[in-house]
PDB file of N, CA and C in Angstrom:
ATOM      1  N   UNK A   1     211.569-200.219 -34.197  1.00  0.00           N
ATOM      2  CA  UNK A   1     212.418-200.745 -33.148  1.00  0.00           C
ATOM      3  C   UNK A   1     211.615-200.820 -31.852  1.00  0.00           C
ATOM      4  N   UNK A   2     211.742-202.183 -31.068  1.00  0.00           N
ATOM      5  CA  UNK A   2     211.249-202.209 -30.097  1.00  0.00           C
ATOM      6  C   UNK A   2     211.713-201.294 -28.523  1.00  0.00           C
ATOM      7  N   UNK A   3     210.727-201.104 -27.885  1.00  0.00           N
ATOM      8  CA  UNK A   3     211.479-200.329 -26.928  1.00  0.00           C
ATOM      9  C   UNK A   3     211.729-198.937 -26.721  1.00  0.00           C
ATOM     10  N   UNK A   4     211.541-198.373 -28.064  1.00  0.00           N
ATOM     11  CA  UNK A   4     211.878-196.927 -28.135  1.00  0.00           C
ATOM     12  C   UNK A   4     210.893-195.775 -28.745  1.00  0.00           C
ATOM     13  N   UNK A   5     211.244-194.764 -28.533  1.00  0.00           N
ATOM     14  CA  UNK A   5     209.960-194.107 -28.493  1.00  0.00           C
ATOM     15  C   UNK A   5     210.342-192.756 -28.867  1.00  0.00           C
ATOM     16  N   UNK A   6     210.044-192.766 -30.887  1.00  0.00           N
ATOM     17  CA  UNK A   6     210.688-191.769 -31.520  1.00  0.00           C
ATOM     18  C   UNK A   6     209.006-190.194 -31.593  1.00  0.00           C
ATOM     19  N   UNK A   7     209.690-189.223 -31.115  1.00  0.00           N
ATOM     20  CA  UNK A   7     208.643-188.354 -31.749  1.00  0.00           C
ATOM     21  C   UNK A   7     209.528-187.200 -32.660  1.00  0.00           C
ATOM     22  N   UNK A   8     208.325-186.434 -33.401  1.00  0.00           N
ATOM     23  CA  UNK A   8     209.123-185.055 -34.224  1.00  0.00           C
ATOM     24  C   UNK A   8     208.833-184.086 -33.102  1.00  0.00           C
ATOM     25  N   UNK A   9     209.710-183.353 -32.786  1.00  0.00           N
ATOM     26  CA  UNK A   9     209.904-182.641 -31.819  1.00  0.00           C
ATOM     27  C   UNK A   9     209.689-181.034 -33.199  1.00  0.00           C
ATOM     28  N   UNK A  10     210.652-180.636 -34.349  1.00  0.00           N
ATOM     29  CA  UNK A  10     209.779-179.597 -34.857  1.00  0.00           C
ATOM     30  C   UNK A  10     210.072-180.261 -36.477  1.00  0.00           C
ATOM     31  N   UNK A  11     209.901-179.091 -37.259  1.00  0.00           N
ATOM     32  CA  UNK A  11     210.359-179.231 -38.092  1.00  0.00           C
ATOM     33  C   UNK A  11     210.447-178.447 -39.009  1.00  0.00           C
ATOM     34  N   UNK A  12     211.289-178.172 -39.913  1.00  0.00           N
ATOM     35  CA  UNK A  12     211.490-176.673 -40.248  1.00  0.00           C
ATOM     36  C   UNK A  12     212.002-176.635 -42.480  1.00  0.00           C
ATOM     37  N   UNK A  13     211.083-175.890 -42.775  1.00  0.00           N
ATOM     38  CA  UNK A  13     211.243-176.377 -44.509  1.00  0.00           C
ATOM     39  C   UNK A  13     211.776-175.183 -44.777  1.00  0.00           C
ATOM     40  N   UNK A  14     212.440-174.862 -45.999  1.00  0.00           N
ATOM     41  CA  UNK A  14     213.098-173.773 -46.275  1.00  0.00           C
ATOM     42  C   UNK A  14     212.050-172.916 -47.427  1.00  0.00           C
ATOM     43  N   UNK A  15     212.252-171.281 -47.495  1.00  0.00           N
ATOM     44  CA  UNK A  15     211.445-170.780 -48.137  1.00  0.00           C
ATOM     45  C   UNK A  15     210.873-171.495 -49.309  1.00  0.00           C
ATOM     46  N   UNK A  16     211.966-172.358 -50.068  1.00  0.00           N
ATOM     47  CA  UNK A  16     211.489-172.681 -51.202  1.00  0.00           C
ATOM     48  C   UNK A  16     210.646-173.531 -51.557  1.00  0.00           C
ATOM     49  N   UNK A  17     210.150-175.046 -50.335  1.00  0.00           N
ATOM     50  CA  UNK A  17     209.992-175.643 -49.846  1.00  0.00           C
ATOM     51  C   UNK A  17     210.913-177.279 -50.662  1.00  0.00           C
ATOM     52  N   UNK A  18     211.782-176.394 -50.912  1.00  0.00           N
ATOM     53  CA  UNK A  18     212.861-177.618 -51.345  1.00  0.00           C
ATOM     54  C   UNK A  18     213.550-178.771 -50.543  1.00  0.00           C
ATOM     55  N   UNK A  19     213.789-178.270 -49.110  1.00  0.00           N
ATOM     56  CA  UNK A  19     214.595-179.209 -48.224  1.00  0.00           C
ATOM     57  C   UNK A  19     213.630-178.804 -46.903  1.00  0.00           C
ATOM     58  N   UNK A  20     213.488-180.256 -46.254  1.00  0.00           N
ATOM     59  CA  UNK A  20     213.202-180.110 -45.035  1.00  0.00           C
ATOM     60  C   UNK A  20     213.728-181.092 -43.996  1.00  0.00           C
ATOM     61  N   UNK A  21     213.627-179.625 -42.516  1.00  0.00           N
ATOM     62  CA  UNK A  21     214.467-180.792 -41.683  1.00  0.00           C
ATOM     63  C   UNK A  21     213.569-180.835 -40.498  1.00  0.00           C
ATOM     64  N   UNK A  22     213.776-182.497 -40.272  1.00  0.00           N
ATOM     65  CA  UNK A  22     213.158-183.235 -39.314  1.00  0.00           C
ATOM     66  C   UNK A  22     213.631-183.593 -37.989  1.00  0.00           C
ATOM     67  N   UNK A  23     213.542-182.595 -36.958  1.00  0.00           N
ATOM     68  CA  UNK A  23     214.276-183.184 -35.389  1.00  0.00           C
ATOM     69  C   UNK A  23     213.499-183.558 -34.471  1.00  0.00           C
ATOM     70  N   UNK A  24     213.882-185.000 -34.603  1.00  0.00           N
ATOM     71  CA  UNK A  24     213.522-186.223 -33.839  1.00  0.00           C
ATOM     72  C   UNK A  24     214.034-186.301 -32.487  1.00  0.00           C
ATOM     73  N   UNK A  25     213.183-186.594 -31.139  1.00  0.00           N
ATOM     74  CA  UNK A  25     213.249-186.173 -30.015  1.00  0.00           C
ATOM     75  C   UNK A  25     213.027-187.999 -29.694  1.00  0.00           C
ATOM     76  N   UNK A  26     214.147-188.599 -29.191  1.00  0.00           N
ATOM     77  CA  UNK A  26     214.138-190.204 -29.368  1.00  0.00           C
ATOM     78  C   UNK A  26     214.532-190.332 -27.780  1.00  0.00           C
ATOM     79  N   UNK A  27     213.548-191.523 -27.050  1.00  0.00           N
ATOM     80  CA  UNK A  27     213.552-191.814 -26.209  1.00  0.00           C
ATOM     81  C   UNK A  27     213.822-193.812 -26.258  1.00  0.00           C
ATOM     82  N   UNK A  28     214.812-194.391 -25.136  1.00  0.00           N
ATOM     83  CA  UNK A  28     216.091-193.661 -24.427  1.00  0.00           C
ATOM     84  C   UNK A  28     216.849-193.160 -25.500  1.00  0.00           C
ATOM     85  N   UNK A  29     217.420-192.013 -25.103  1.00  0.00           N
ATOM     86  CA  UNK A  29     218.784-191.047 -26.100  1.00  0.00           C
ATOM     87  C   UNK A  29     219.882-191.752 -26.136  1.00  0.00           C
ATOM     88  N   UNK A  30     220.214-193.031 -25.170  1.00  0.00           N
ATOM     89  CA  UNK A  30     221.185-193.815 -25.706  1.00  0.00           C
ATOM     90  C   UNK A  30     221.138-194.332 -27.503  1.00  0.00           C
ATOM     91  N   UNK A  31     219.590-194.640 -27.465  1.00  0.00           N
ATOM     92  CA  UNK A  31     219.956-195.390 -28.803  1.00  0.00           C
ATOM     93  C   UNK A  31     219.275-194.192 -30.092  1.00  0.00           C
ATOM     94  N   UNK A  32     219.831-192.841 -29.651  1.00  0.00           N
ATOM     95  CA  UNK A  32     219.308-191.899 -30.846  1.00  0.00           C
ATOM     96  C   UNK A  32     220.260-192.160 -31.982  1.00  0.00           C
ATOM     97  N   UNK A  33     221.497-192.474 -32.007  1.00  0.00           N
ATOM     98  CA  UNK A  33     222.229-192.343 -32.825  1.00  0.00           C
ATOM     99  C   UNK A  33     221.891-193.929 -33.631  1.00  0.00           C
ATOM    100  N   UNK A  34     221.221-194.864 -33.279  1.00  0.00           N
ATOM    101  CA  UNK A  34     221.066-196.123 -34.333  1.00  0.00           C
ATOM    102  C   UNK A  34     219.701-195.856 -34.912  1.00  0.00           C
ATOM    103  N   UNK A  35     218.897-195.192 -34.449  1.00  0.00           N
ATOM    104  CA  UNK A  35     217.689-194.772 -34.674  1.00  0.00           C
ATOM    105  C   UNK A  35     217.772-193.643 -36.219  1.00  0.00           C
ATOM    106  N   UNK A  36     218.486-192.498 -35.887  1.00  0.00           N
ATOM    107  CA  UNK A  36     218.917-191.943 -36.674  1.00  0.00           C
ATOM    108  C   UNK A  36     219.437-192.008 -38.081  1.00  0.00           C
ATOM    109  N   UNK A  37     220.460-192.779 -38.002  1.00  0.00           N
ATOM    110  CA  UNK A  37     220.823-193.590 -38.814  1.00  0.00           C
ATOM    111  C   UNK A  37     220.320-194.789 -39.605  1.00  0.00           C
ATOM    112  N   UNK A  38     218.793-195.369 -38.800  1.00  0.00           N
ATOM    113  CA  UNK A  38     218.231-196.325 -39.583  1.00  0.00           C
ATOM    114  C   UNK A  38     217.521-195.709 -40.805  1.00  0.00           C
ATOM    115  N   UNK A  39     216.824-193.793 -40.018  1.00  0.00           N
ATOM    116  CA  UNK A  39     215.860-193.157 -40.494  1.00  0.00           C
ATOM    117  C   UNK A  39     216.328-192.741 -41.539  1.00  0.00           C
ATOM    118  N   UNK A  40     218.138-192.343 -41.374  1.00  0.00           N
ATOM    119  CA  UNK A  40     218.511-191.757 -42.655  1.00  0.00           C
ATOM    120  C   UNK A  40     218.613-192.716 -43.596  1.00  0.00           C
ATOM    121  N   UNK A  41     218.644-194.739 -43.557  1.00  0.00           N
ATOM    122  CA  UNK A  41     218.983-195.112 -44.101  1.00  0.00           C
ATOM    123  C   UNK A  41     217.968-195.172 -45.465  1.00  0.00           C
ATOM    124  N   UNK A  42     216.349-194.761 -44.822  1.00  0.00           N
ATOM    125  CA  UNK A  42     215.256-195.232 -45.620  1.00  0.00           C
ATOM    126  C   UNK A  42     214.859-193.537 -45.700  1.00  0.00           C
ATOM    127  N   UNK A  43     215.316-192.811 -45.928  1.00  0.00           N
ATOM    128  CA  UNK A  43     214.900-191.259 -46.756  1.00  0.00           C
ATOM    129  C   UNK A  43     214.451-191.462 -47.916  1.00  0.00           C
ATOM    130  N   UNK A  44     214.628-192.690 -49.053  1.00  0.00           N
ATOM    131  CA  UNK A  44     214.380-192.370 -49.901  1.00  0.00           C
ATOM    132  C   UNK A  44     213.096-192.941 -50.007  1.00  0.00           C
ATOM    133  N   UNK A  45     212.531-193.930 -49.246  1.00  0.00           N
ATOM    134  CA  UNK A  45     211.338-194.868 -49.488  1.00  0.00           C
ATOM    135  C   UNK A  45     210.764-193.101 -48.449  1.00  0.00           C
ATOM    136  N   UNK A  46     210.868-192.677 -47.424  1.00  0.00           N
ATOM    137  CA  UNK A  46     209.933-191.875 -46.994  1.00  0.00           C
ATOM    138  C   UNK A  46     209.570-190.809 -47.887  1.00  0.00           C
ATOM    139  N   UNK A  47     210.322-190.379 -48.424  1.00  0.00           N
ATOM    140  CA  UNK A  47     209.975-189.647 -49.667  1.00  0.00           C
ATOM    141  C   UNK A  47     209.431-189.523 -50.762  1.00  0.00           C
ATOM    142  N   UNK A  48     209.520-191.241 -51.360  1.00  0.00           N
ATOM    143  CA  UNK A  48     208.821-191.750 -52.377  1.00  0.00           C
ATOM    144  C   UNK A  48     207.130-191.679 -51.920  1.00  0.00           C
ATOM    145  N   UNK A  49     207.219-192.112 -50.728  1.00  0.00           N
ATOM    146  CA  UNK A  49     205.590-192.238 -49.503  1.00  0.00           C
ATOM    147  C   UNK A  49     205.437-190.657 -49.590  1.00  0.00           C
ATOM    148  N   UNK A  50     205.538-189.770 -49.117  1.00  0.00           N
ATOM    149  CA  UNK A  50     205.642-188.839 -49.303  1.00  0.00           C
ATOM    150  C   UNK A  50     205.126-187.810 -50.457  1.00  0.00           C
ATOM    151  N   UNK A  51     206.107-188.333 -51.312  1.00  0.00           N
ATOM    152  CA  UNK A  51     205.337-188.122 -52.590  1.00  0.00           C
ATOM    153  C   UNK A  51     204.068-188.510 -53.289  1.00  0.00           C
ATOM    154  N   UNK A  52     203.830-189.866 -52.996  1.00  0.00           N
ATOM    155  CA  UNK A  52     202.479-190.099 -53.450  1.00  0.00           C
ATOM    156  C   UNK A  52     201.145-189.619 -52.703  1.00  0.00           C
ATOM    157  N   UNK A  53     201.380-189.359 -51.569  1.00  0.00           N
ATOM    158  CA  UNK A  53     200.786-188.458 -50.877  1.00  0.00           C
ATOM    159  C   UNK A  53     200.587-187.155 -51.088  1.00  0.00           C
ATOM    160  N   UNK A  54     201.393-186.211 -51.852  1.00  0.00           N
ATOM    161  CA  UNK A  54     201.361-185.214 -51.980  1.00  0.00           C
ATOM    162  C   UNK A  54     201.811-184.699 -53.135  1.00  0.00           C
ATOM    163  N   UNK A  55     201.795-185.233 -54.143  1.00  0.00           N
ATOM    164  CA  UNK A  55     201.950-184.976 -55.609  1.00  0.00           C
ATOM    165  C   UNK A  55     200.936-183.622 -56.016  1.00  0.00           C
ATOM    166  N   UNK A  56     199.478-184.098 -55.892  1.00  0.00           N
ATOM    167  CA  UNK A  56     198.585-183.295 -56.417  1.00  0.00           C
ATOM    168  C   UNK A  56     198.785-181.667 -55.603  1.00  0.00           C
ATOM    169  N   UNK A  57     199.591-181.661 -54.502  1.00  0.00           N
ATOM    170  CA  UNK A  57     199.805-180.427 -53.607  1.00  0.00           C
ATOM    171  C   UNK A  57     201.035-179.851 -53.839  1.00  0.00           C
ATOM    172  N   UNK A  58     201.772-180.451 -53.799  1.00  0.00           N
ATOM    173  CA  UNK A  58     203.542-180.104 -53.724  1.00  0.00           C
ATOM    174  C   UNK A  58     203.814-179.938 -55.295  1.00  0.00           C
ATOM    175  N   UNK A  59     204.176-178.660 -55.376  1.00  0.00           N
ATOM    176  CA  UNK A  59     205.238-178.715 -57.017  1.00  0.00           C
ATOM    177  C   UNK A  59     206.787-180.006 -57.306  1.00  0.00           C
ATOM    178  N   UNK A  60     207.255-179.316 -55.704  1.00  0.00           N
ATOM    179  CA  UNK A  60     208.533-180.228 -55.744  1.00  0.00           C
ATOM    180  C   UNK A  60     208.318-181.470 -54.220  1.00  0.00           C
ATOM    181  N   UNK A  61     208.643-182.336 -54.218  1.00  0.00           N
ATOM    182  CA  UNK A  61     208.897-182.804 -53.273  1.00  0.00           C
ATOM    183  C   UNK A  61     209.893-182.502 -52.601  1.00  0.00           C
ATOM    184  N   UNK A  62     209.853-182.289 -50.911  1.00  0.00           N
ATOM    185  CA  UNK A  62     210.888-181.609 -50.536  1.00  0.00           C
ATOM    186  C   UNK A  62     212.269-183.038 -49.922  1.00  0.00           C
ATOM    187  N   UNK A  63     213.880-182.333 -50.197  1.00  0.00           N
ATOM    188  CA  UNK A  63     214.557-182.948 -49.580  1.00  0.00           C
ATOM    189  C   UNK A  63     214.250-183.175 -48.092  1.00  0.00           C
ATOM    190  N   UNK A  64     214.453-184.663 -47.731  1.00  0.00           N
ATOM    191  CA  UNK A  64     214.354-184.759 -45.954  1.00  0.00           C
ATOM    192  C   UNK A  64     215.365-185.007 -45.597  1.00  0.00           C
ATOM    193  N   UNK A  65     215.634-184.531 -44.599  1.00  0.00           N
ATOM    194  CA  UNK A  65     216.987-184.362 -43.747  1.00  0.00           C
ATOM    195  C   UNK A  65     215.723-184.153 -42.021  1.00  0.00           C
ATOM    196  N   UNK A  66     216.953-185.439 -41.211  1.00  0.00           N
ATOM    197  CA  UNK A  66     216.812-186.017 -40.199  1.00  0.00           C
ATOM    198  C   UNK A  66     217.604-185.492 -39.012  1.00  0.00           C
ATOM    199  N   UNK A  67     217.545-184.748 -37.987  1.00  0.00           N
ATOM    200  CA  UNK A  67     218.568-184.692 -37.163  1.00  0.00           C
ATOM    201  C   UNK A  67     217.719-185.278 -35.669  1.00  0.00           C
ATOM    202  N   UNK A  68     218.588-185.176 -34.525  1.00  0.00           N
ATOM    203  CA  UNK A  68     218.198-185.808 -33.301  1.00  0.00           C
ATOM    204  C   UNK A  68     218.276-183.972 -32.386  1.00  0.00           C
ATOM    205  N   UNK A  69     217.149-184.269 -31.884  1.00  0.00           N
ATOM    206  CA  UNK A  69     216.665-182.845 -30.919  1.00  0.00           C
ATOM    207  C   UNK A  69     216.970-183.411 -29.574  1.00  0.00           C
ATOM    208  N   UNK A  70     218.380-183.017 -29.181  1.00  0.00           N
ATOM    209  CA  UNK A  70     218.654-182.715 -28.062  1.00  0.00           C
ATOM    210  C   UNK A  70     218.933-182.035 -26.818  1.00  0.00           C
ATOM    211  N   UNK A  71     217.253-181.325 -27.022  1.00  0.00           N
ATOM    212  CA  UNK A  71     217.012-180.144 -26.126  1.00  0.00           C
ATOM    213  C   UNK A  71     216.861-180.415 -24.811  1.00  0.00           C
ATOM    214  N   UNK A  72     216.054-181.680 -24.772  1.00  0.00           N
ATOM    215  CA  UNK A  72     215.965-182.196 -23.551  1.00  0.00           C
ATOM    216  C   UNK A  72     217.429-182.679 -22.416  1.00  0.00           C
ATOM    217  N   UNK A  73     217.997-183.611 -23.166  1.00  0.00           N
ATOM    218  CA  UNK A  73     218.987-183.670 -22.266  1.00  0.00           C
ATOM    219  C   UNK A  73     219.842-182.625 -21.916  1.00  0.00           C
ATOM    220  N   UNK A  74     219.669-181.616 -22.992  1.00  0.00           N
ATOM    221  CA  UNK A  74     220.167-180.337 -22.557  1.00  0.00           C
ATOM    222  C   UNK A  74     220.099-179.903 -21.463  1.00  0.00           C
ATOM    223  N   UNK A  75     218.712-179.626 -21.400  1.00  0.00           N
ATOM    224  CA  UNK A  75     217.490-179.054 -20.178  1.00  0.00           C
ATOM    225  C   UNK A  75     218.324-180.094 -18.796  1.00  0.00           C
ATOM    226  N   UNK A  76     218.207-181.265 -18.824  1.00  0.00           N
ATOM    227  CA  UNK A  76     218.462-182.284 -17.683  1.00  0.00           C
ATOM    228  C   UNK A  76     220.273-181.858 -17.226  1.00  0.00           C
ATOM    229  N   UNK A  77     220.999-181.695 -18.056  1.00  0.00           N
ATOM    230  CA  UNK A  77     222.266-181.606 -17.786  1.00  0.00           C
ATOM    231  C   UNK A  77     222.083-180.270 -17.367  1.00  0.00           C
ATOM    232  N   UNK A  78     221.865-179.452 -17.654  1.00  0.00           N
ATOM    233  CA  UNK A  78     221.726-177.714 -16.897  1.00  0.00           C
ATOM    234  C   UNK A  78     221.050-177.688 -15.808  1.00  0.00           C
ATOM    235  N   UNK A  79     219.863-178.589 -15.075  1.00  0.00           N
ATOM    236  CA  UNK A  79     219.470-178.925 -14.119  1.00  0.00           C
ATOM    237  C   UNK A  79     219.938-179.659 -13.109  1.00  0.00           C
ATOM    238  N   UNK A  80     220.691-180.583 -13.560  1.00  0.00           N
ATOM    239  CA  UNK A  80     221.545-181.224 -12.484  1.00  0.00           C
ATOM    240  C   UNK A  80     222.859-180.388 -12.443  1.00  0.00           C
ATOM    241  N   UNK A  81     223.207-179.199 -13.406  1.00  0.00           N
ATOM    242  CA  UNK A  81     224.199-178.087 -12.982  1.00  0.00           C
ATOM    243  C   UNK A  81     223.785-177.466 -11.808  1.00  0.00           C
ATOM    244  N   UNK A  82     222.910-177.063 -11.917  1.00  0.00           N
ATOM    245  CA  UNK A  82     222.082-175.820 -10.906  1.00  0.00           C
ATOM    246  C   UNK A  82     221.878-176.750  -9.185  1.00  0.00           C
ATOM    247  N   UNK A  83     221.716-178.167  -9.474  1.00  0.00           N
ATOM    248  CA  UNK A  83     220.847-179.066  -8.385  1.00  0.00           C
ATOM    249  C   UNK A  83     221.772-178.901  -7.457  1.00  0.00           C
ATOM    250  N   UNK A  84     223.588-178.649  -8.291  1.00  0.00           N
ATOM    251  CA  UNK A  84     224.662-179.127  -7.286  1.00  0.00           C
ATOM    252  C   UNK A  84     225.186-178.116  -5.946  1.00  0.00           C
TER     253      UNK A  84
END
Protein backbone atom coordinates (compact mmCIF):
# COMPACT_ATOMS: atom_id res chain seq x y z
CA UNK A 1 0.00 0.00 0.00
CA UNK A 2 1.05 3.28 -0.99
CA UNK A 3 1.68 5.87 1.56
CA UNK A 4 2.09 3.86 4.56
CA UNK A 5 4.64 2.73 6.54
CA UNK A 6 4.25 -0.76 8.22
CA UNK A 7 7.11 -1.93 10.75
CA UNK A 8 7.28 -5.14 13.38
CA UNK A 9 7.44 -3.39 16.40
CA UNK A 10 8.05 -7.11 18.49
CA UNK A 11 7.25 -10.30 18.24
CA UNK A 12 6.63 -12.99 20.44
CA UNK A 13 6.49 -17.20 19.66
CA UNK A 14 5.22 -19.50 22.20
CA UNK A 15 7.42 -22.11 24.07
CA UNK A 16 6.53 -24.59 21.61
CA UNK A 17 7.31 -22.59 18.74
CA UNK A 18 3.87 -23.43 17.38
CA UNK A 19 2.12 -19.95 17.13
CA UNK A 20 3.55 -16.69 16.63
CA UNK A 21 2.51 -13.23 17.14
CA UNK A 22 3.36 -10.37 15.05
CA UNK A 23 2.73 -6.55 16.33
CA UNK A 24 2.79 -4.31 13.65
CA UNK A 25 3.48 -0.63 14.50
CA UNK A 26 1.61 1.05 11.17
CA UNK A 27 2.07 4.49 10.24
CA UNK A 28 -0.66 6.77 9.67
CA UNK A 29 -2.71 4.59 12.48
CA UNK A 30 -5.72 5.76 10.69
CA UNK A 31 -5.30 3.12 8.16
CA UNK A 32 -3.96 0.24 10.74
CA UNK A 33 -7.08 -1.45 10.71
CA UNK A 34 -7.15 -2.00 6.51
CA UNK A 35 -3.59 -2.79 6.71
CA UNK A 36 -4.22 -5.40 9.23
CA UNK A 37 -6.72 -6.98 7.75
CA UNK A 38 -5.06 -7.12 4.29
CA UNK A 39 -2.03 -8.90 6.34
CA UNK A 40 -4.42 -11.24 7.90
CA UNK A 41 -5.94 -11.77 4.58
CA UNK A 42 -2.57 -13.35 3.04
CA UNK A 43 -1.27 -15.47 6.37
CA UNK A 44 -1.41 -18.24 4.45
CA UNK A 45 0.87 -17.32 1.35
CA UNK A 46 3.29 -15.72 4.31
CA UNK A 47 3.56 -18.87 5.77
CA UNK A 48 3.81 -21.00 2.85
CA UNK A 49 7.07 -18.22 2.13
CA UNK A 50 7.96 -18.88 5.35
CA UNK A 51 8.10 -22.25 5.17
CA UNK A 52 10.20 -22.69 2.31
CA UNK A 53 12.54 -20.68 3.94
CA UNK A 54 12.75 -22.55 6.86
CA UNK A 55 11.86 -26.09 6.41
CA UNK A 56 15.45 -27.43 6.82
CA UNK A 57 15.36 -25.39 10.48
CA UNK A 58 11.86 -25.45 11.83
CA UNK A 59 10.26 -28.92 12.85
CA UNK A 60 6.83 -27.18 12.69
CA UNK A 61 6.05 -24.13 10.97
CA UNK A 62 4.77 -21.71 13.30
CA UNK A 63 1.00 -20.31 13.33
CA UNK A 64 1.09 -16.36 12.43
CA UNK A 65 -1.08 -14.23 14.07
CA UNK A 66 -0.98 -10.38 13.31
CA UNK A 67 -1.98 -7.72 15.75
CA UNK A 68 -1.51 -3.72 15.51
CA UNK A 69 1.01 -2.22 18.37
CA UNK A 70 -0.55 0.58 19.73
CA UNK A 71 1.92 1.74 22.09
CA UNK A 72 2.65 4.71 20.48
CA UNK A 73 -0.50 6.44 20.28
CA UNK A 74 -0.76 5.36 23.65
CA UNK A 75 2.40 7.23 24.62
CA UNK A 76 0.86 10.50 22.48
CA UNK A 77 -2.60 10.37 24.19
CA UNK A 78 -0.94 10.22 27.85
CA UNK A 79 1.19 13.13 26.72
CA UNK A 80 -1.24 15.37 25.57
CA UNK A 81 -2.99 14.19 29.13
CA UNK A 82 -0.12 15.55 31.11
CA UNK A 83 0.45 18.76 28.32
CA UNK A 84 -3.10 19.98 29.62
Amino acid sequence: MHGVLVSVSAVRISPDLSVCRGYLSVFPSERSAEILANINNNVRELRYELGGRLRHQLRIIPELKFFVDDSLDYIDHIDSLLAQ
